[in-house]
Protein backbone atom coordinates (compact mmCIF):
# COMPACT_ATOMS: atom_id res chain seq x y z
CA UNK A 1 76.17 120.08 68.08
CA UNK A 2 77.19 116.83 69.28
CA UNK A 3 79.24 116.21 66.08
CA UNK A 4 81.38 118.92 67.27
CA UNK A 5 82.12 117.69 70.98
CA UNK A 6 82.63 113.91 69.98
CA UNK A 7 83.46 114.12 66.45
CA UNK A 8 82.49 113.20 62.66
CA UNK A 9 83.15 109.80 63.28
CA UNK A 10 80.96 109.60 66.58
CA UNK A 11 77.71 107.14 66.24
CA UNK A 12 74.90 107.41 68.80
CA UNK A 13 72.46 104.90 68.93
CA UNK A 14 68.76 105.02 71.25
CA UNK A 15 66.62 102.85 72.27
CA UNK A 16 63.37 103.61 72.99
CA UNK A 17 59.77 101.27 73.39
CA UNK A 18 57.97 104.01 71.23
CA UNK A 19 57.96 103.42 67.25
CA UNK A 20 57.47 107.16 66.38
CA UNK A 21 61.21 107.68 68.13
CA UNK A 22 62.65 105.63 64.55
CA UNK A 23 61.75 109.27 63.12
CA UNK A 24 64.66 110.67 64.52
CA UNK A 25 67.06 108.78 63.23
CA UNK A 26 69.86 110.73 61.09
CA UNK A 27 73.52 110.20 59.37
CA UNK A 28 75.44 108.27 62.24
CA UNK A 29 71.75 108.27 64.77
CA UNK A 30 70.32 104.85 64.39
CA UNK A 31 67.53 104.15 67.38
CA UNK A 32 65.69 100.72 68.04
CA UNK A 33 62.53 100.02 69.26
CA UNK A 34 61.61 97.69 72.18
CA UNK A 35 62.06 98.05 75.70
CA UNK A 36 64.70 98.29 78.02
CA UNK A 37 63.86 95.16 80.45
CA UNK A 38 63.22 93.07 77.49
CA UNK A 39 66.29 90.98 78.01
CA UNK A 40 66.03 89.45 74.78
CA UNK A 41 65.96 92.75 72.89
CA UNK A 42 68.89 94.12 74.87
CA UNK A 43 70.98 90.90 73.83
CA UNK A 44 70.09 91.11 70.01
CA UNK A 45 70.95 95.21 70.46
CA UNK A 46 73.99 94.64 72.03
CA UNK A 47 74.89 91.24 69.25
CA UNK A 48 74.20 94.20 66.35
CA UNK A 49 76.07 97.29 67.92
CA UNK A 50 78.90 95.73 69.63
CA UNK A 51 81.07 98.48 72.25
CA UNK A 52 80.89 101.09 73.17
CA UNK A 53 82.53 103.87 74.71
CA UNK A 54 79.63 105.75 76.90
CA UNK A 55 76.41 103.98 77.95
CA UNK A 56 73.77 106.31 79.49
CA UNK A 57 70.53 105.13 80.97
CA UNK A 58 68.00 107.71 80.70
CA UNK A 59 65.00 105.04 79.96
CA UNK A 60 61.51 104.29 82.24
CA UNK A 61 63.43 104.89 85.41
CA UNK A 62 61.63 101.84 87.03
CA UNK A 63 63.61 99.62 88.97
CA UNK A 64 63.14 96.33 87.04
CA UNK A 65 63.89 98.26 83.92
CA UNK A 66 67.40 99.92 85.58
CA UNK A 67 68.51 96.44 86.99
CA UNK A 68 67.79 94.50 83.80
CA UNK A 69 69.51 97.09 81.50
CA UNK A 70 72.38 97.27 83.20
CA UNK A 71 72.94 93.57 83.91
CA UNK A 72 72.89 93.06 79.88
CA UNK A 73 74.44 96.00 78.48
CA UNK A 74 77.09 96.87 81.25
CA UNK A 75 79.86 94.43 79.15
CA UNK A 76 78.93 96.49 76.44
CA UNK A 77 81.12 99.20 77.37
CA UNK A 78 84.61 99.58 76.45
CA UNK A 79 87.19 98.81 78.94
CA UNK A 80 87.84 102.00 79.58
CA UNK A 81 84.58 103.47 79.04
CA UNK A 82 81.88 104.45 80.77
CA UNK A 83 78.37 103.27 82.06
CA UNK A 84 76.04 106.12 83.72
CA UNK A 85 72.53 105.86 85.25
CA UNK A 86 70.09 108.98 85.61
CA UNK A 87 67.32 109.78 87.56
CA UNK A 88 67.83 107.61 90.49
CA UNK A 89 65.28 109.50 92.72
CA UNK A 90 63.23 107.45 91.66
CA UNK A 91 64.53 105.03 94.09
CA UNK A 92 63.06 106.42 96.49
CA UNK A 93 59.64 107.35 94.98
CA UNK A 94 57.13 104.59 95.55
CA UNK A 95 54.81 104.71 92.82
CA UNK A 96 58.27 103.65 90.85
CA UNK A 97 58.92 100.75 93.54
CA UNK A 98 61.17 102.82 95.36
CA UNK A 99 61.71 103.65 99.33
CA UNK A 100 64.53 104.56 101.31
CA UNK A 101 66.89 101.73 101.47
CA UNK A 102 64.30 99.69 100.44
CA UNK A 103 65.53 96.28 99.09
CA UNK A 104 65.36 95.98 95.14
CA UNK A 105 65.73 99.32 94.50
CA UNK A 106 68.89 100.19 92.05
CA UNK A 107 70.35 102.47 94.87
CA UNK A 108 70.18 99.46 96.80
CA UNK A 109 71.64 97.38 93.96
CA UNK A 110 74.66 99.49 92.65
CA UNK A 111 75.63 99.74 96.37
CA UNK A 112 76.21 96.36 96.25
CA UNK A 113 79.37 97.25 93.72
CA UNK A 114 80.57 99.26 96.23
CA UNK A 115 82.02 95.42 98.11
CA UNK A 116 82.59 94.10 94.47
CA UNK A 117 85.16 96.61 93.92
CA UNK A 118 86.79 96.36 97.22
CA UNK A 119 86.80 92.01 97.00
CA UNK A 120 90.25 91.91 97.02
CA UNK A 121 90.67 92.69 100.26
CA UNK A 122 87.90 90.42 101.55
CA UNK A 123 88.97 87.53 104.14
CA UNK A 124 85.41 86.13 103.87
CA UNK A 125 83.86 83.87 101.60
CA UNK A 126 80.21 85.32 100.85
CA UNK A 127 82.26 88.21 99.60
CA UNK A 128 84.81 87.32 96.75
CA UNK A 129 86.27 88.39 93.78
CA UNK A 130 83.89 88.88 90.65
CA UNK A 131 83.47 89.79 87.08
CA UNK A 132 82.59 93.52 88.42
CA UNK A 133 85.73 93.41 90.63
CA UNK A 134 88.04 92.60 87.51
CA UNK A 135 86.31 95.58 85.05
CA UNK A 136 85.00 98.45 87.45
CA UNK A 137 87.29 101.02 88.62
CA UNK A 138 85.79 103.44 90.74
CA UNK A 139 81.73 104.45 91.44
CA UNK A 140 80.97 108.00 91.67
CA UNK A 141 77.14 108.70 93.19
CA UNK A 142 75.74 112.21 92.15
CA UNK A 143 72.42 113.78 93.06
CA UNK A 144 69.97 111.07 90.75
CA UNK A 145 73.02 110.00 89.00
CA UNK A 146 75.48 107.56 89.43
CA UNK A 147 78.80 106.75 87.22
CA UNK A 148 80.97 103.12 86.59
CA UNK A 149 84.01 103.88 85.22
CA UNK A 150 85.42 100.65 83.43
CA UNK A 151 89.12 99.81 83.94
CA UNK A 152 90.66 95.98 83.82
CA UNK A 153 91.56 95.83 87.65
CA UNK A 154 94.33 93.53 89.14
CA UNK A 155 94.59 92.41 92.80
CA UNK A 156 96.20 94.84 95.33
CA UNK A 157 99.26 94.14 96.45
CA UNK A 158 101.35 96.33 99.40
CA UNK A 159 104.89 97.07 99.59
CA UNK A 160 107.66 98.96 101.99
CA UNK A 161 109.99 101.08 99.94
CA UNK A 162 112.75 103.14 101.91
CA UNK A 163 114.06 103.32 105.47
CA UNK A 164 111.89 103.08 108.31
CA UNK A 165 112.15 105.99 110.45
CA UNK A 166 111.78 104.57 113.66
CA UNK A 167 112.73 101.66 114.75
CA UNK A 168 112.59 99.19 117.81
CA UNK A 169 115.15 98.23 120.35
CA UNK A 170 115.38 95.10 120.21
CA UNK A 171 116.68 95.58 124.20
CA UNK A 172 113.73 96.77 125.06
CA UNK A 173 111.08 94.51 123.68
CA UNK A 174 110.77 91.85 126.06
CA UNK A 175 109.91 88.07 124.85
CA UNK A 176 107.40 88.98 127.35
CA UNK A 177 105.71 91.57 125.95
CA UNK A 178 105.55 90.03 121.89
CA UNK A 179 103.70 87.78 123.92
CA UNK A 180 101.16 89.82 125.22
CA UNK A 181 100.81 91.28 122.04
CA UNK A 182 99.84 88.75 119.85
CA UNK A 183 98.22 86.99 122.72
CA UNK A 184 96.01 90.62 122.18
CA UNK A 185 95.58 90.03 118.26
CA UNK A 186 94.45 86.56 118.75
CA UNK A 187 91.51 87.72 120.97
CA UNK A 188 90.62 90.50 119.23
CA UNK A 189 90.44 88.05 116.42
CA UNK A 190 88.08 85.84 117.89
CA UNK A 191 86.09 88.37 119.63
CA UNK A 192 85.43 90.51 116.01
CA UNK A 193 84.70 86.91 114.33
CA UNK A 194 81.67 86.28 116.67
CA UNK A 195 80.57 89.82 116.22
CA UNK A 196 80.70 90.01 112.81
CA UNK A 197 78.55 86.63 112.72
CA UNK A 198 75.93 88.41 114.59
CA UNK A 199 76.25 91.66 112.60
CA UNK A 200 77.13 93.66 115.74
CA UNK A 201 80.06 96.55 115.45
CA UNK A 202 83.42 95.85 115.70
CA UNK A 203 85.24 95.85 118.85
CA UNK A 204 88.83 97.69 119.45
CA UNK A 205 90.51 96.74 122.52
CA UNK A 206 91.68 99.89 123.92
């Protein structure tokens, strides 16, 4: 079946800690044994294989295990590929380390991508542009599954194309009142820089 959705010229390859899995192996199946937060294993698998085009974690489901996998075999896929994680409930279940929003979980981890991808537009330095930023294109979160599609990403750039369609008297802008204005922007600067250090909410001066 899956020869006829990706093709005669389609290899899958497994991984999988349990030696009796090397019986499955077929014509274009090849599976190797050790396990998934072995970080020396994953290097020597991904040395051998090379790219691919769709990496799907479907493994132990512990958190260790997720993290580790995808931190070595993310670079594996394709620039235009992609790189899916199942079973992410387990995030939350705690004989798998999990708990809501609890810190080291891989929900908690991949959400973490969610500022990678969005660097570009960050004026602050704990937050700047990364290898993730440059190769991820867009997260997608699913019930227990979440997708990275790979895509070589540039920085943003904005630009004003046409006529505007209003525009300001020039008569009745006071000196005055651009005064005011940015005297306004300034503060609200200031104000949302010392709030932001203390992790409170923004402030909008209305």
């Amino acid at each position: 079946m899956w020869k006829n959705y990706f093709g005669e010229n389609c290899k899958i390859y497994g991984i999988d800690i349990d030696p009796r899995c090397k019986e499955f192996e077929e014509e274009n199946i090849e599976i190797f044994i050790g396990s998934q937060s072995d970080r020396k294993f994953l290097r020597e698998v991904r040395e051998k294989i090379g790219q691919v085009d769709i990496l799907i974690d479907d493994g132990g489901h512990k958190m260790r295990q997720q993290i580790i996998s995808f931190e070595e075999l993310f670079d594996m896929v394709k620039k235009d590929g992609i790189y899916l994680c199942e079973d992410l409930h387990t995030s939350y279940w705690i004989c798998y380390g999990g708990g809501y929003k609890r810190r080291g979980t891989f929900v908690e981890y991949s959400k973490n991508f969610i500022d990678y991808i969005n660097a570009y537009h960050s004026e602050q330095r704990s937050l700047k542009v990364n290898h993730y930023s440059k190769s991820i294109a867009s997260i997608h979160y699913y019930n227990g599954i979440v997708v990275f599609e790979k895509k070589e990403m540039e920085a943003t750039y904005s630009e004003k194309t046409g006529n505007p369609s209003l525009i300001d008297n020039p008569q009745k802008v006071s000196g005055l009142k651009n005064a005011a204005k940015k005297l306004k922007f300034i503060l609200l600067k200031w104000i949302n820089t010392i709030l932001r250090w203390f992790r409170l909410p923004g402030f909008i001066w209305r």
